[in-house]
Structures are given as structure tokens and as C-alpha cells.
N, C-alpha and C. Protein backbone atom coordinates (compact mmCIF):
# COMPACT_ATOMS: atom_id res chain seq x y z
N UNK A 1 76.66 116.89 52.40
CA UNK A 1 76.47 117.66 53.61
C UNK A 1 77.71 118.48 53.94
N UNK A 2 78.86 117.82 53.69
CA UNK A 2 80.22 118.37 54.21
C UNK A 2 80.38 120.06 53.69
N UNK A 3 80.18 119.68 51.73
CA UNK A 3 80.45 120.92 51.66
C UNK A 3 79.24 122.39 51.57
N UNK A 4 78.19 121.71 52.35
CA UNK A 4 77.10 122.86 53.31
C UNK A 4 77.94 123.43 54.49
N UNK A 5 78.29 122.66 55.21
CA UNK A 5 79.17 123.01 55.98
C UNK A 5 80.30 123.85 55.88
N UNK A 6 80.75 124.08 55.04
CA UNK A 6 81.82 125.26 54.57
C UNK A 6 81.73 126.55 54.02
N UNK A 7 79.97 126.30 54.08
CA UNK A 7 79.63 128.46 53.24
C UNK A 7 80.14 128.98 54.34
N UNK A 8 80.61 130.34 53.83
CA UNK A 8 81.12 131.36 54.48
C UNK A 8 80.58 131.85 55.24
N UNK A 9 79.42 131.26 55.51
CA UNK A 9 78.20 132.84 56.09
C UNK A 9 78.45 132.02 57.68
N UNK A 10 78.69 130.84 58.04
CA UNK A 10 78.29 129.96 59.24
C UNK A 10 79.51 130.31 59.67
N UNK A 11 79.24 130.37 61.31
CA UNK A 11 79.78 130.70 62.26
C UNK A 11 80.99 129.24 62.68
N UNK A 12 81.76 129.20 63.03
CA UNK A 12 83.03 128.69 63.56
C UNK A 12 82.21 127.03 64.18
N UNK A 13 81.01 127.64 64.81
CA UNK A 13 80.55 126.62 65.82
C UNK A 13 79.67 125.77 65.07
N UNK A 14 79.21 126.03 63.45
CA UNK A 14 77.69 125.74 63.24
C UNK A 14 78.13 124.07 62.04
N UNK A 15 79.52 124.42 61.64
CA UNK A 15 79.25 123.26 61.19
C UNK A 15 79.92 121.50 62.11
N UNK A 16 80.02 122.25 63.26
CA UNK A 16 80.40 120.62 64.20
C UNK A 16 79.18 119.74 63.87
N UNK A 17 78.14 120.09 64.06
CA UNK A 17 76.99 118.91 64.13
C UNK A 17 76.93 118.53 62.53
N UNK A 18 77.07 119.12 61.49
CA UNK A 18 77.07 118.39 60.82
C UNK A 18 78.38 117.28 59.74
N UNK A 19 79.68 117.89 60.59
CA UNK A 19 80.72 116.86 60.26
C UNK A 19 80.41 115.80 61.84
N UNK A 20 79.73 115.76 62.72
CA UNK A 20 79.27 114.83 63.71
C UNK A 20 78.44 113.92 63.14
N UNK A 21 77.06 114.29 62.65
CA UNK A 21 76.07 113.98 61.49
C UNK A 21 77.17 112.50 60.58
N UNK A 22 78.11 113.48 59.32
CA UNK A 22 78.71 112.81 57.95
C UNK A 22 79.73 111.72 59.19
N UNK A 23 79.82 111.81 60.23
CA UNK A 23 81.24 110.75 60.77
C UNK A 23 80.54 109.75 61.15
N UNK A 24 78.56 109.74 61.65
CA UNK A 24 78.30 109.06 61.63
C UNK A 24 77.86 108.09 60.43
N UNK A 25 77.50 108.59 59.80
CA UNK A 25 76.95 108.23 58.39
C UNK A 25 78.06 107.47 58.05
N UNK A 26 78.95 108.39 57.69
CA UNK A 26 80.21 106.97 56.99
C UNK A 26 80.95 105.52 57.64
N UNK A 27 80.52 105.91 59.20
CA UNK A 27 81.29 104.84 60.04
C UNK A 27 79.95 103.88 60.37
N UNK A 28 79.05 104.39 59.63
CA UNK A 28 77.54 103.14 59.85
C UNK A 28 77.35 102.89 58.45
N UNK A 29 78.06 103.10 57.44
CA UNK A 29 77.54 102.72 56.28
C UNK A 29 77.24 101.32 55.77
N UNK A 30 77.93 100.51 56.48
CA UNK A 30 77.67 98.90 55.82
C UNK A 30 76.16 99.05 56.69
N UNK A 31 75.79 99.82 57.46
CA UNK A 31 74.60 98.81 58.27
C UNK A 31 73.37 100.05 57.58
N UNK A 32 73.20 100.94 56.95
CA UNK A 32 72.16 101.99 56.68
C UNK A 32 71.99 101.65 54.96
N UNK A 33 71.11 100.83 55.01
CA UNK A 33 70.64 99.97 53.71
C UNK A 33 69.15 100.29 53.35
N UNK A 34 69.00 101.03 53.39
CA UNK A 34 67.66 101.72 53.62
C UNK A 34 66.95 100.94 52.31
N UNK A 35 67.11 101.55 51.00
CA UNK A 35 66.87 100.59 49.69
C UNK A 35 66.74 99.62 50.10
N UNK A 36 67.47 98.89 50.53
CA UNK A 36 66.98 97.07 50.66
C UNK A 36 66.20 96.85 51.11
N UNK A 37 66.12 97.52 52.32
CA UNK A 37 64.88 96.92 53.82
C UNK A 37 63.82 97.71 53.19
N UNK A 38 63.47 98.79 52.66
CA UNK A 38 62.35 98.54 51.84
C UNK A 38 61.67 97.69 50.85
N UNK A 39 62.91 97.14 50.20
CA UNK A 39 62.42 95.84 49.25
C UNK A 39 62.48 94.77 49.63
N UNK A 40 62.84 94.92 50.78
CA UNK A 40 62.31 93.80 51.84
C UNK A 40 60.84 93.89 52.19
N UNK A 41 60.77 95.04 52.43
CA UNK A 41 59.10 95.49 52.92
C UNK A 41 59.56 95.52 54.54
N UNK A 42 60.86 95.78 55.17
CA UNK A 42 60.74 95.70 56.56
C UNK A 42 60.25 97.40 56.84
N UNK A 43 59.72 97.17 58.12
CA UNK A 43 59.31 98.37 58.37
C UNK A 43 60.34 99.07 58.96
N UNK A 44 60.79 100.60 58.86
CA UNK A 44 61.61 101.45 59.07
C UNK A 44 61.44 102.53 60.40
N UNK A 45 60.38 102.68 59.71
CA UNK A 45 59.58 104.15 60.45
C UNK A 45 57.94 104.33 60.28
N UNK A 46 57.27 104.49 60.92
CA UNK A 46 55.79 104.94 60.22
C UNK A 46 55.83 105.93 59.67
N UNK A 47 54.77 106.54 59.34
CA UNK A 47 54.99 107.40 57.93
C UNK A 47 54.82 109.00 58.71
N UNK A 48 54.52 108.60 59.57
CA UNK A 48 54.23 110.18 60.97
C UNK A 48 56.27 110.37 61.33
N UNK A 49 56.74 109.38 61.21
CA UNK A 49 57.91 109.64 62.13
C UNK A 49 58.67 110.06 60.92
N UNK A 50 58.94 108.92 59.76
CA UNK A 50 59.55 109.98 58.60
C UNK A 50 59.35 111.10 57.55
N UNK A 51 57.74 111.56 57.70
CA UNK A 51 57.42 113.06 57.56
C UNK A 51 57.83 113.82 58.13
N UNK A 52 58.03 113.59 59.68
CA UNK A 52 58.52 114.42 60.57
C UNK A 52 60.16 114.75 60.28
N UNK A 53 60.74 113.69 60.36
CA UNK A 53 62.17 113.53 59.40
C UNK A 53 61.95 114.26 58.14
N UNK A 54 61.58 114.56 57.28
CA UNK A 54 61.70 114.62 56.14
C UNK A 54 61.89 116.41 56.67
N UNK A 55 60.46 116.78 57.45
CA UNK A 55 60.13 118.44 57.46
C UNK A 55 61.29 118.71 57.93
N UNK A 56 61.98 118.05 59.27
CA UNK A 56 62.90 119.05 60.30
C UNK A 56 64.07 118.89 59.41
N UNK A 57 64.78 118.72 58.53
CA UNK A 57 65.72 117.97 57.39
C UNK A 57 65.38 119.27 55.97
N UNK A 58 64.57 119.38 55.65
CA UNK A 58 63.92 120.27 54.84
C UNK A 58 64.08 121.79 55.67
N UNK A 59 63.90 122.02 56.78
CA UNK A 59 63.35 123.27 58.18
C UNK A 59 65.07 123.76 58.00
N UNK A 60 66.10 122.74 58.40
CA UNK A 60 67.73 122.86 58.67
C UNK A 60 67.91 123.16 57.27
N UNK A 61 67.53 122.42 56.53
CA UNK A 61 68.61 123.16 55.14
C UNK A 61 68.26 124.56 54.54
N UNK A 62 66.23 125.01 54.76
CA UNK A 62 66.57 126.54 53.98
C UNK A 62 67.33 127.18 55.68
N UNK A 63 67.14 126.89 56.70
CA UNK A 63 67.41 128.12 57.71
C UNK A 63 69.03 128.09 57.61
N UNK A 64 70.11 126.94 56.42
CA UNK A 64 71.09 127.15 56.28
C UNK A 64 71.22 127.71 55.09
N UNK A 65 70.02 128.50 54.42
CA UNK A 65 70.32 128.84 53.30
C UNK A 65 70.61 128.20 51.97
N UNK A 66 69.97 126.54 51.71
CA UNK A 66 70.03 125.65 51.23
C UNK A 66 68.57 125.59 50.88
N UNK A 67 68.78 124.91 49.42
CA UNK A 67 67.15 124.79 48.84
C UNK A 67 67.05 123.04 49.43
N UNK A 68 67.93 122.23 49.15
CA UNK A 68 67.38 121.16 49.68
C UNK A 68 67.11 120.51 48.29
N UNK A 69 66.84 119.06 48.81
CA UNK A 69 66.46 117.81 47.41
C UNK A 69 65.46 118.19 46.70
């Protein structure tokens, strides 16, 4: 994510949210085990809430000019 955050084309202001985003991510990393608790079978999300995740995640990366996973 970080180095999305550094194309030239983004404005001064545009990449705070996503070094806000990576500071959370790394300072929650022992607890975001996602792999496991699926092979756990715990439930996460229903499948409406992480489609929805998936689109608005997919929506941010081309409108940053990013093809995405």
C-alpha cells in the first residue's frame, strides 16, 4: 500500500489515509490472522459485508490509478 501512496500524480493530502490504513495494519498484526480463523471455520464477515469490502477496495485502487490484485 505504502508505495501506492507515493505516485506522483496524488496530491500532498491523499496519501495520509493510507499510511493511517498501513500504521494500523502493522500495529494489529499479531491479532489479524485472517488464514487461521478461517481454518478455524470462525465466522469473519458474511459474504454481503466482505463483497462489499472487496468492491469499495477494488473502487479505491483503479480511482488511484491502480489495477489492483
Amino acid at each position: 500500500m505504502r508505495p501506492s501512496a507515493t505516485l506522483p500524480k496524488l496530491t500532498s493530502q491523499e496519501p495520509k489515509p493510507v499510511d493511517t490504513c498501513t500504521r494500523y495494519l502493522l500495529n494489529n498484526a499479531k491479532y489479524l490472522k485472517y488464514d487461521d480463523y478461517l481454518k478455524a471455520v470462525f465466522c469473519i464477515a458474511r459474504g454481503v459485508i466482505e463483497g462489499a469490502c472487496r468492491h469499495l477496495i477494488k473502487d479505491r485502487m483503479e480511482s488511484m490509478g491502480l489495477d489492483g490484485p
